[in-house]
Protein backbone atom coordinates (compact mmCIF):
# COMPACT_ATOMS: atom_id res chain seq x y z
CA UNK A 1 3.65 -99.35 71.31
CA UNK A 2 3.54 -98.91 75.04
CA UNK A 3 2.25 -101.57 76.96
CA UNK A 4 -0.41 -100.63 79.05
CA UNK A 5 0.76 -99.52 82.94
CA UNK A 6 -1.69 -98.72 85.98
CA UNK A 7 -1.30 -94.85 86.28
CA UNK A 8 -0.22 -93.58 89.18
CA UNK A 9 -1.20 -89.37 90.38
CA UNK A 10 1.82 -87.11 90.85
CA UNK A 11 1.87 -84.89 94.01
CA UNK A 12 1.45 -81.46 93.02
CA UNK A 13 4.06 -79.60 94.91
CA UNK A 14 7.94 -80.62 94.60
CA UNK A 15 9.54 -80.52 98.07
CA UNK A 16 12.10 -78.10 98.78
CA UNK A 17 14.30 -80.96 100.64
CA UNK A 18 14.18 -84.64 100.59
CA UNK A 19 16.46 -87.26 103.32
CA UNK A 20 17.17 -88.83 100.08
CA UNK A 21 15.78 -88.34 95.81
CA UNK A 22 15.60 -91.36 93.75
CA UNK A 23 16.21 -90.53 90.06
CA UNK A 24 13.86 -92.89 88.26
CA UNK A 25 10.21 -94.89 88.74
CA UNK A 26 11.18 -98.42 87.51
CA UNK A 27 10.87 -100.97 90.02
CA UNK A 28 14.68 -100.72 91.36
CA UNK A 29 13.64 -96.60 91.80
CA UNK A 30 10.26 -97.75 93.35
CA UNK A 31 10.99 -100.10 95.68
CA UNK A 32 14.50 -98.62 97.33
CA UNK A 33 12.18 -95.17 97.49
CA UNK A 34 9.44 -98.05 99.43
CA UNK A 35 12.38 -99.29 101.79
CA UNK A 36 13.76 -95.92 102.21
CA UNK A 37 10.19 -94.86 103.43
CA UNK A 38 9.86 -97.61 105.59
CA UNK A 39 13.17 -96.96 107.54
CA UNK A 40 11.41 -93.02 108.26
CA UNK A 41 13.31 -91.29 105.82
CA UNK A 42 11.82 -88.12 103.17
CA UNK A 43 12.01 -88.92 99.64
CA UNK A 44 11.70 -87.58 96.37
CA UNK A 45 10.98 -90.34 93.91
CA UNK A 46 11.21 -88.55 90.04
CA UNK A 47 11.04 -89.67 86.78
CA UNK A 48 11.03 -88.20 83.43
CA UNK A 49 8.28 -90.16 82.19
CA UNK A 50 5.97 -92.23 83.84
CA UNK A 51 6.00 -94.79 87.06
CA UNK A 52 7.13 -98.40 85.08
CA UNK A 53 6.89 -96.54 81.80
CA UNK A 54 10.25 -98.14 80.42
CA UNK A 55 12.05 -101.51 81.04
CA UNK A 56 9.92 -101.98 84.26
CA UNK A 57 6.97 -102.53 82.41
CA UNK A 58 8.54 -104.35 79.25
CA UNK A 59 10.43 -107.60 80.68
CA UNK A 60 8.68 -110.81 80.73
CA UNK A 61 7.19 -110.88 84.55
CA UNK A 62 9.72 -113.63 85.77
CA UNK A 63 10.62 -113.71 89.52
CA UNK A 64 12.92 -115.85 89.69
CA UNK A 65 15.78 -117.79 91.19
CA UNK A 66 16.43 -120.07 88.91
CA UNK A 67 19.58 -119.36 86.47
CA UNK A 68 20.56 -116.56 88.00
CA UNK A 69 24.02 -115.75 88.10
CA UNK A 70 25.79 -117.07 90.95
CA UNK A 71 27.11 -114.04 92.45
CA UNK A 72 23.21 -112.43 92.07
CA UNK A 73 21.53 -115.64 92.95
CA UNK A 74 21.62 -114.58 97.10
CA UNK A 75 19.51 -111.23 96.07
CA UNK A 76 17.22 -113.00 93.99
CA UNK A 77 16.27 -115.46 96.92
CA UNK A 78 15.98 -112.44 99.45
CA UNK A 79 13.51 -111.03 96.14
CA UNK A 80 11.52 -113.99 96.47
CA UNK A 81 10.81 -113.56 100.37
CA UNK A 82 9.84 -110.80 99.79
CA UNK A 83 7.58 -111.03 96.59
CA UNK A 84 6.13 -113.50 98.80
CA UNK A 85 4.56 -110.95 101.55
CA UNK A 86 4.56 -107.57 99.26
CA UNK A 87 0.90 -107.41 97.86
CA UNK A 88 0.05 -108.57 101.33
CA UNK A 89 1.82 -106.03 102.83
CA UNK A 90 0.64 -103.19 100.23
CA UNK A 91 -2.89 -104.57 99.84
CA UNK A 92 -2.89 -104.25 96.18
CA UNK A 93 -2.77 -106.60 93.53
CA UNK A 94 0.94 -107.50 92.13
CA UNK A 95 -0.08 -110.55 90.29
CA UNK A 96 2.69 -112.30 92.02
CA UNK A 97 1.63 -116.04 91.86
CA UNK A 98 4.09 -118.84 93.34
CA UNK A 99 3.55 -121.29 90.55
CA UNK A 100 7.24 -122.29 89.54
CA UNK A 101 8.82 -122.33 86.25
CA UNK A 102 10.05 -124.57 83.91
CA UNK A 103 12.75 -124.73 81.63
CA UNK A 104 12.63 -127.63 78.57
CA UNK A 105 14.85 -128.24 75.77
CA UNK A 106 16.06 -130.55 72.68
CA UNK A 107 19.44 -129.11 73.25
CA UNK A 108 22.20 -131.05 75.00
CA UNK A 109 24.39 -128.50 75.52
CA UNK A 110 20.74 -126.71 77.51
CA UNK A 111 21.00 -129.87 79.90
CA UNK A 112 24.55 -129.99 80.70
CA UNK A 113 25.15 -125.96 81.55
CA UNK A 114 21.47 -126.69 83.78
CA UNK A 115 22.88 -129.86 85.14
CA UNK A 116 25.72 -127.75 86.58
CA UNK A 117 24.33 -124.79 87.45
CA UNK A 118 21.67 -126.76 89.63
CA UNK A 119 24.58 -128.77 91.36
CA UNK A 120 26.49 -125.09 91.83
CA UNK A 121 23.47 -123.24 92.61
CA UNK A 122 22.92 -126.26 95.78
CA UNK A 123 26.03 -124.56 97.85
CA UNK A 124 23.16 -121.69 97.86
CA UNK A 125 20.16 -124.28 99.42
CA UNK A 126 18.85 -123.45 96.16
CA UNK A 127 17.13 -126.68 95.26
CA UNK A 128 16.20 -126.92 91.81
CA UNK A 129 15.13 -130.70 90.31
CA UNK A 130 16.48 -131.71 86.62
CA UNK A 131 13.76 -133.26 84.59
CA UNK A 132 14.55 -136.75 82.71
CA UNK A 133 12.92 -136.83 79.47
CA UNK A 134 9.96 -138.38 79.80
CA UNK A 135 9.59 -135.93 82.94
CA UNK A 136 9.46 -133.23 81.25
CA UNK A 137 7.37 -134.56 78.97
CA UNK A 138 5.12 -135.13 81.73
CA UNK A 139 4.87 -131.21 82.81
CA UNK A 140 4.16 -130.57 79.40
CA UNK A 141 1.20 -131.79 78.49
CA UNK A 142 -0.23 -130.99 75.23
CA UNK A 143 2.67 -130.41 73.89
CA UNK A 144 4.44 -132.66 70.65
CA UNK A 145 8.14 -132.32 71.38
CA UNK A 146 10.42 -135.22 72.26
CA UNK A 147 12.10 -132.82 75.13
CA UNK A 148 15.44 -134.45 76.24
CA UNK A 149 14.86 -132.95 79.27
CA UNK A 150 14.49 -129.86 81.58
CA UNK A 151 14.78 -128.36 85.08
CA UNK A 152 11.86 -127.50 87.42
CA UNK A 153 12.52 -124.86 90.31
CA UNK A 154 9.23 -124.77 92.09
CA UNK A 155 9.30 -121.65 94.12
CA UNK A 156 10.09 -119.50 91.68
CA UNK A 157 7.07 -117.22 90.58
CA UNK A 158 5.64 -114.43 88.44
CA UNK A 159 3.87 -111.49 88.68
CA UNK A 160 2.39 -108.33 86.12
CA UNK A 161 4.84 -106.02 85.50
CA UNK A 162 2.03 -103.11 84.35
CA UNK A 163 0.65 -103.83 88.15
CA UNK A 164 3.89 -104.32 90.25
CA UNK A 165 5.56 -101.69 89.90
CA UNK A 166 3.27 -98.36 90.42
CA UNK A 167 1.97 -100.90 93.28
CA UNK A 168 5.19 -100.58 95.47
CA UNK A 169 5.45 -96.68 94.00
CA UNK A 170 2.07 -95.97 95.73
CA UNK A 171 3.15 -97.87 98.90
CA UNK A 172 6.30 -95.66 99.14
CA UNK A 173 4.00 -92.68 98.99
CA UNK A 174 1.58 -94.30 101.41
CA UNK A 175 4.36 -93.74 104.05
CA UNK A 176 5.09 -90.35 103.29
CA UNK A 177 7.36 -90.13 99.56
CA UNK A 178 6.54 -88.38 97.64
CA UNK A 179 5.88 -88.90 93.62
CA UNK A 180 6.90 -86.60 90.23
CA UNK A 181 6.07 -87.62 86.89
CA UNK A 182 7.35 -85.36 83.58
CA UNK A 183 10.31 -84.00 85.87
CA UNK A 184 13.24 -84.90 84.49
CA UNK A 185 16.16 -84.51 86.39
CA UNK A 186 18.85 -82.83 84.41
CA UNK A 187 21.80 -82.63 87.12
CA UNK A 188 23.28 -82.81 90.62
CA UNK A 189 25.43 -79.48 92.70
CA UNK A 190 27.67 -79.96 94.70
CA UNK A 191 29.33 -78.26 97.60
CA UNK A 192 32.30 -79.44 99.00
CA UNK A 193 32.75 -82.11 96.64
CA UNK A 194 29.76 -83.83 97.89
CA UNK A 195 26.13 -83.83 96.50
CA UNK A 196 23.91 -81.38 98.15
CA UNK A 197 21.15 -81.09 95.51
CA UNK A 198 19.21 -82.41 93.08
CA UNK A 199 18.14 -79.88 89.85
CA UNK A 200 14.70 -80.63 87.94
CA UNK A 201 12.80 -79.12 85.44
CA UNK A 202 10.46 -78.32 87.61
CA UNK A 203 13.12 -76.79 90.46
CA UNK A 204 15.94 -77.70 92.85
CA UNK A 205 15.27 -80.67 95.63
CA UNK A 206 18.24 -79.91 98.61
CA UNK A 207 19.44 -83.10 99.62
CA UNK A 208 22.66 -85.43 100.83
CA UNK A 209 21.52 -88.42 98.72
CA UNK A 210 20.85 -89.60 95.56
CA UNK A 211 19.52 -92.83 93.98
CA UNK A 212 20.19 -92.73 90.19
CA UNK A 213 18.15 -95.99 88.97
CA UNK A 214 17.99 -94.49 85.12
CA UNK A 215 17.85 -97.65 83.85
CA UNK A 216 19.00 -96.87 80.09
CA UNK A 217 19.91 -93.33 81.15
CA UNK A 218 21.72 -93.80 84.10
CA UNK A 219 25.40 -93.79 82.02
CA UNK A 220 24.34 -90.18 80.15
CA UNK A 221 23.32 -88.71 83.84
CA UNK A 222 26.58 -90.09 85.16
CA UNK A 223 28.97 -89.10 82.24
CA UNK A 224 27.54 -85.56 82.55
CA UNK A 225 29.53 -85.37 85.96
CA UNK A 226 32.34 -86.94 84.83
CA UNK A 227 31.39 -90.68 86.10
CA UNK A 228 32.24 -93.77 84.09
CA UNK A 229 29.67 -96.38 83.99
CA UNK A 230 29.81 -99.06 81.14
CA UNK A 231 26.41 -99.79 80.09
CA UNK A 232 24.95 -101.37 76.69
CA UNK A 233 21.62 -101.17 75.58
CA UNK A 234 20.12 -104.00 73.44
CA UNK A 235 16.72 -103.31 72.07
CA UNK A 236 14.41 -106.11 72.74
CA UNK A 237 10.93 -107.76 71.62
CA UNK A 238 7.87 -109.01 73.49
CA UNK A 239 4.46 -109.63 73.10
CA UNK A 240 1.19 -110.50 75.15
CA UNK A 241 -1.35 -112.91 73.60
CA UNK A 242 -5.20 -112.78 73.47
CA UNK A 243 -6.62 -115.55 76.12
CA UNK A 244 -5.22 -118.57 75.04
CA UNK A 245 -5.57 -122.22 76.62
CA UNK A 246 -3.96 -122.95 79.77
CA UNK A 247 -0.87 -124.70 78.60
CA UNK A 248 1.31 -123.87 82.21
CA UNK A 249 0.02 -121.84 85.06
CA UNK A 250 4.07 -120.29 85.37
CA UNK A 251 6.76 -119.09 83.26
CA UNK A 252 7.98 -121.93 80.86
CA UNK A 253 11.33 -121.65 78.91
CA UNK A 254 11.22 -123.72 75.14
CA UNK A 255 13.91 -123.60 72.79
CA UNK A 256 13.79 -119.91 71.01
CA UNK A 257 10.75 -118.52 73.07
CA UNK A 258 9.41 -117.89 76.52
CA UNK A 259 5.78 -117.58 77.95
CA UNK A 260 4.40 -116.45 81.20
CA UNK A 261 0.90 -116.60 82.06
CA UNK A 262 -0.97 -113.16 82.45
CA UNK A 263 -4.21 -112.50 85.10
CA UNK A 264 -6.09 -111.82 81.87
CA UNK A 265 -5.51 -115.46 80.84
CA UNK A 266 -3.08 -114.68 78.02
CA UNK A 267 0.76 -114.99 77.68
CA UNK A 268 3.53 -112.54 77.71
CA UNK A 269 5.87 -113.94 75.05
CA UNK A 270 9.54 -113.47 75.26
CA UNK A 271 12.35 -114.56 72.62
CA UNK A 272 15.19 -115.45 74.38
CA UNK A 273 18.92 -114.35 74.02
CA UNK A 274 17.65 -112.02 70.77
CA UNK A 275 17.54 -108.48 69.99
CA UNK A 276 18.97 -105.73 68.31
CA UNK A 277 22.08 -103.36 69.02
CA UNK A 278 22.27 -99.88 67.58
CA UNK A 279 25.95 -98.47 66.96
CA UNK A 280 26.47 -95.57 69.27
CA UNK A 281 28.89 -93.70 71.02
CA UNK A 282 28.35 -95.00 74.36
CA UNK A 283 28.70 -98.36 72.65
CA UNK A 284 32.26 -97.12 71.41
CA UNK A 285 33.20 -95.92 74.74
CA UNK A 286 33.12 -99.21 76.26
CA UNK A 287 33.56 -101.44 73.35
CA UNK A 288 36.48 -103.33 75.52
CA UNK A 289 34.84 -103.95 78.67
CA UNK A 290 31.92 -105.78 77.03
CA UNK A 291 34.20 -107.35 74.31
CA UNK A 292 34.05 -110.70 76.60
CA UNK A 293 30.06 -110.63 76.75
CA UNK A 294 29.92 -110.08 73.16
CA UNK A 295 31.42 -112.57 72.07
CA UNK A 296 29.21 -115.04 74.35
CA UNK A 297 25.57 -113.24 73.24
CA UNK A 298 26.47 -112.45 69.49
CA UNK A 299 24.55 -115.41 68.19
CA UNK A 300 21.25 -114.08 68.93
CA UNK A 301 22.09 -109.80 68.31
CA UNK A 302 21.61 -108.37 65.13
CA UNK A 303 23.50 -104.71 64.51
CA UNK A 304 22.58 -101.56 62.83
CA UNK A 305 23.29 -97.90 63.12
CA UNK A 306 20.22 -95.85 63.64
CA UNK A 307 19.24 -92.94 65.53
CA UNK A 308 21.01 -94.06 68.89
CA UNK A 309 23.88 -92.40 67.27
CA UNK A 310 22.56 -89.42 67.78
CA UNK A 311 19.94 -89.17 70.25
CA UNK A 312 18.78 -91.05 73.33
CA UNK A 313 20.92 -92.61 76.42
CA UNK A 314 23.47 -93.58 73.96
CA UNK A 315 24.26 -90.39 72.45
CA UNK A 316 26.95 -87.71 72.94
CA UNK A 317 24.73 -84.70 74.55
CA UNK A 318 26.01 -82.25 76.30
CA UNK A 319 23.17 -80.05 78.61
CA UNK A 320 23.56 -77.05 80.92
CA UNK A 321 21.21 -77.39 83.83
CA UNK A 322 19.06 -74.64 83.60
CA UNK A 323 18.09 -75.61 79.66
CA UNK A 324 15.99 -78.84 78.64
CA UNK A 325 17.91 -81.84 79.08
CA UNK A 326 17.89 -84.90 76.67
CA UNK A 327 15.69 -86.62 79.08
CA UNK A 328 12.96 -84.20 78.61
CA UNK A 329 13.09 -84.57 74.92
CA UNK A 330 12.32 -88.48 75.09
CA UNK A 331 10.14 -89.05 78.10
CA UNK A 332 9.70 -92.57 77.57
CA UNK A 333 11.99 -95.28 75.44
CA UNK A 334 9.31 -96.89 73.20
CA UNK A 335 11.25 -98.64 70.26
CA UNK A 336 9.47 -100.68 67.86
CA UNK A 337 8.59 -104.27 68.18
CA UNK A 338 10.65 -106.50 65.55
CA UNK A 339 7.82 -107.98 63.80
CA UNK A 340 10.55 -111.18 62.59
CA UNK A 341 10.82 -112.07 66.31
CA UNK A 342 6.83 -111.82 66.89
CA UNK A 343 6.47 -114.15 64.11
CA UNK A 344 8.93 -116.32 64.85
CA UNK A 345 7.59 -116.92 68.84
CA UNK A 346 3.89 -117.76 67.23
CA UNK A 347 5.51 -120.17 64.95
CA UNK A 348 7.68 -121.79 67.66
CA UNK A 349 4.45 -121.89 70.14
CA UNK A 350 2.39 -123.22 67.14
CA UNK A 351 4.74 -125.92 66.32
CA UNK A 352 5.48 -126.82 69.96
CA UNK A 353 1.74 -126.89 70.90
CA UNK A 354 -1.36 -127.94 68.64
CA UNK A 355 -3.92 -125.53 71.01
CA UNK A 356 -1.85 -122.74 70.02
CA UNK A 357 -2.37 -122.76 66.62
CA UNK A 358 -3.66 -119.96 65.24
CA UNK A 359 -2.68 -117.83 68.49
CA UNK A 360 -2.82 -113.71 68.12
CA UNK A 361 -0.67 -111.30 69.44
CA UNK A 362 -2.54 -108.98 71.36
CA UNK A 363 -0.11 -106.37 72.09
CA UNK A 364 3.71 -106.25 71.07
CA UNK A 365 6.20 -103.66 72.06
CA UNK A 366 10.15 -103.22 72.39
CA UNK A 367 12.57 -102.26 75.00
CA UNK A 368 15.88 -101.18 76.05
CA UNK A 369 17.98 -103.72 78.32
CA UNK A 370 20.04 -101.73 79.97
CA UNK A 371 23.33 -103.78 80.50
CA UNK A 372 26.80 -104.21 82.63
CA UNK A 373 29.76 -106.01 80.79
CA UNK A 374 29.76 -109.07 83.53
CA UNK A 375 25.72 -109.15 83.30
CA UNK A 376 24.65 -108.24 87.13
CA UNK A 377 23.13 -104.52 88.33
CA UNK A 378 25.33 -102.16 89.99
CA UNK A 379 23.67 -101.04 93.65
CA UNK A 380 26.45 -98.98 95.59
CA UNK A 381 27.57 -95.79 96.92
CA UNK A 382 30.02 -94.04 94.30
CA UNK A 383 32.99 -92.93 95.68
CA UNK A 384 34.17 -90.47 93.68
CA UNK A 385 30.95 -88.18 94.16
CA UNK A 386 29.95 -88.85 97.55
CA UNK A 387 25.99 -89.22 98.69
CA UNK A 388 25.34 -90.34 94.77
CA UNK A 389 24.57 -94.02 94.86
CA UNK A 390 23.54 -96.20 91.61
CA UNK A 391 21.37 -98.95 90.95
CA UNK A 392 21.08 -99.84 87.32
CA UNK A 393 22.32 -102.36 84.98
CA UNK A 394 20.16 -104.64 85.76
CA UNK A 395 20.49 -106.64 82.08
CA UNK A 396 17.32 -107.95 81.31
CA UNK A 397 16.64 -109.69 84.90
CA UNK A 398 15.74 -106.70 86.88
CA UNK A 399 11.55 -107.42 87.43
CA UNK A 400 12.48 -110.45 89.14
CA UNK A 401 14.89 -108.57 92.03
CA UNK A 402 13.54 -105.32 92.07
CA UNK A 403 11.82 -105.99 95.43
CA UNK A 404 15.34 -106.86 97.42
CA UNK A 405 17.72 -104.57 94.81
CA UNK A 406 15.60 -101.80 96.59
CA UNK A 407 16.17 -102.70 100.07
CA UNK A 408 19.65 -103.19 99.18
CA UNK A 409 19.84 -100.12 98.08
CA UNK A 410 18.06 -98.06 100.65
CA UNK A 411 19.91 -100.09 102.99
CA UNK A 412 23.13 -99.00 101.49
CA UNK A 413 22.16 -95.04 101.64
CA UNK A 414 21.00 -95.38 105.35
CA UNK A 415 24.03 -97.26 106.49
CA UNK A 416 22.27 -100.20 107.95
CA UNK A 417 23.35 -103.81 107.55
CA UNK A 418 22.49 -104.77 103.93
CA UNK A 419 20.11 -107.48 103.15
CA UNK A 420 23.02 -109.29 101.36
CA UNK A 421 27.03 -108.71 100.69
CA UNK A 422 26.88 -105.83 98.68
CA UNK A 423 30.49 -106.44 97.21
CA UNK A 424 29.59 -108.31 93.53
CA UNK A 425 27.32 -105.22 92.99
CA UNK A 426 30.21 -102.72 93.89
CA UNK A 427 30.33 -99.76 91.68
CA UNK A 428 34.46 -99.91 91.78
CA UNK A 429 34.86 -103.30 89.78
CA UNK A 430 33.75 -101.50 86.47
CA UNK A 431 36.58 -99.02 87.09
CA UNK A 432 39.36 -100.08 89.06
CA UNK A 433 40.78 -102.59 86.41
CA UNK A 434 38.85 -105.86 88.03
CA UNK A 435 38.85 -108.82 85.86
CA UNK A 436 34.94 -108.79 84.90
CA UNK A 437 35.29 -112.06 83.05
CA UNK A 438 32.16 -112.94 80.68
CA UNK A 439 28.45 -113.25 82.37
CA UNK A 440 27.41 -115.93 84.00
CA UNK A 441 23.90 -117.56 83.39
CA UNK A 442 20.98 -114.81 82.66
């Protein structure tokens, strides 16, 4: 089931030419169509479905800094400057709250990878404080576990993913973007060997430029022309609670589950390093370059083969651009939740806190993490194809950086100086035989 997103009105007439069309309405689409806007450029900002109607509006609600990979961690900071000013600045709600978040654990081997992330992370002036165990103890209260210990990064924050989103898609159109729900597009011409068009269902957008930030999709749309891009999908679980007792104002991290404080005085529930992959053919196609991941993440994926085989991003489809594509035939990814892994976070809340006993799942839904074999999103030009740029693969952490993964983005396709070093994001290190390595911390 689908959680619920704030709807947002599509403009009725689909521009004959755009400066630049974003392919996609998550929040990497929305906010680099937002930046784009900002610097005075036209854009076209589709999506098959609806604004947030996929991973955007699925994740947990984390912005954060904390754990980040290393070579990420410099966007994620830039994200937080600017999740800082952004409802401000669009004069909406975002729910973004600074309230920190919290990470606890009975785990040694959770304390020592912490310990040295924290003292790596510090090269970064990214100043997060390790909790003894009677510390963390102490920014627990009400809860029964002898924690061993924990880390505390206080500026971190979150914010409502069903709210955030269509927010900065609104804000784009408030400076002069344009917005198209239920137009898929199928394709891209060319002339001259470089992109000079955009084709929809609904009709042909000219233009030099072109954001594909498909999420899940983005592979299919780029294997269509011919462009490699390893991606894995692992289906995941959440869940948002009825109003519950005020146990943490943040995010807080507990061995096996995840919660996150909602404006409606609930929790969004996350289970942590599980979900489910489906055998596919994309999945074959790249089974090497995310052998290394694999074998770091296995413990918590369970495998099947189910209908990914044969439809969705994952599939072999082949699609001639003036007949319905396979993104018109699944407007929105809604898998189902695994009810195991709802169970399993009430029982590890119940057991961790007495006041949530007895807790009830008001909502639970699944999603599609859309992944890269070394774990961080690919924003950059591809230069194969040129004026097609990418910004997908975000892996699960996406919410959190969506803000500064736009401007990165939009500063990319405008040629301007880019908020950060756009090299670790480079398009080229999935194909030019770089040593990706295994992911870093998630």
């Amino acid at each position: 089931m689908s959680p619920p997103v704030q709807p947002v009105l599509s403009d009725e007439r689909l521009p004959g030419s755009a400066d630049v069309v974003v392919i996609g309405a998550g929040i990497a689409g929305s906010a680099a169509a937002y930046a784009l806007a900002k610097k005075g450029l036209s854009v076209a900002l589709l999506d098959k479905g609806r604004v947030g109607g996929e991973q955007s509006s699925r994740n947990w609600g984390w912005c954060r800094q904390q754990h980040r990979d290393l070579r990420e961690l410099p966007l994620a900071m830039k994200s937080l400057e600017i999740w800082g000013d952004l409802g401000r600045e669009l004069g909406v709600e975002t729910g973004f709250r600074r309230t920190g978040l919290l990470y606890v654990t009975t785990r040694p081997a959770d304390l020592a990878q912490w310990e040295e992330w924290t003292l790596r992370a510090r090269d970064y002036q990214m100043h997060s404080r390790i909790l003894s165990g009677a510390e963390a103890k102490a920014m627990t209260p009400g809860s029964i576990v002898d924690w061993i210990g924990g880390v505390h990064s206080p500026t971190d924050g979150r914010a409502e993913p069903a709210l955030a989103g269509p927010a900065i898609a609104e804000g784009a159109r408030r400076l002069g973007a344009t917005i198209h729900q239920d137009c898929a597009a199928r394709g891209l011409e060319m002339e001259a060997g470089k992109v000079s068009g955009v084709v929809t269902e609904r009709g042909t957008i000219r233009t030099r430029a072109v954001l594909c930030a498909g999420g899940a999709w983005s592979s299919l749309f780029c294997r269509w022309h011919g462009i490699r891009l390893a991606q894995a999908s692992v289906r995941s679980t959440s869940f948002a609670t009825v109003a519950a007792p005020a146990v943490t104002d943040g995010g807080l991290s507990m061995p096996d589950v995840t919660i996150r404080r909602r404006l409606d005085g609930g929790y969004t529930v996350g289970l942590g390093g599980r979900g489910l992959v489906e055998l596919s053919p994309q999945g074959l196609l790249y089974a090497r370059q995310f052998w290394p991941t694999f074998k770091k993440r296995r413990a918590g994926l369970k495998f099947s083969i189910g209908r990914s085989f044969f439809e969705g991003p994952e599939a072999l489809s082949r699609w001639a651009l003036d007949r319905v594509s396979p993104f018109e035939r699944q407007r929105t990814l809604d898998p189902a939740p695994d009810p195991a892994l709802v169970k399993l976070g009430l029982t590890r809340l119940a057991e961790y806190y007495p006041a949530l006993v007895g807790l009830k799942p008001a909502q639970a839904w699944g999603g599609l993490i859309d992944s890269t074999p070394d774990g961080i999103p690919v924003i950059s030009a591809v230069d194969s194809l040129p004026g097609l740029h990418l910004s997908t693969g975000y892996s699960g952490h996406g919410f959190g950086i969506g803000p500064a993964a736009g401007q990165l983005a939009a500063d990319l396709i405008a040629g301007d100086p880019p908020i950060v070093d756009p090299y670790p994001f480079r398009y080229s290190r999935l194909v030019d035989g770089t040593d990706l390595g295994a992911p870093g911390m998630m």
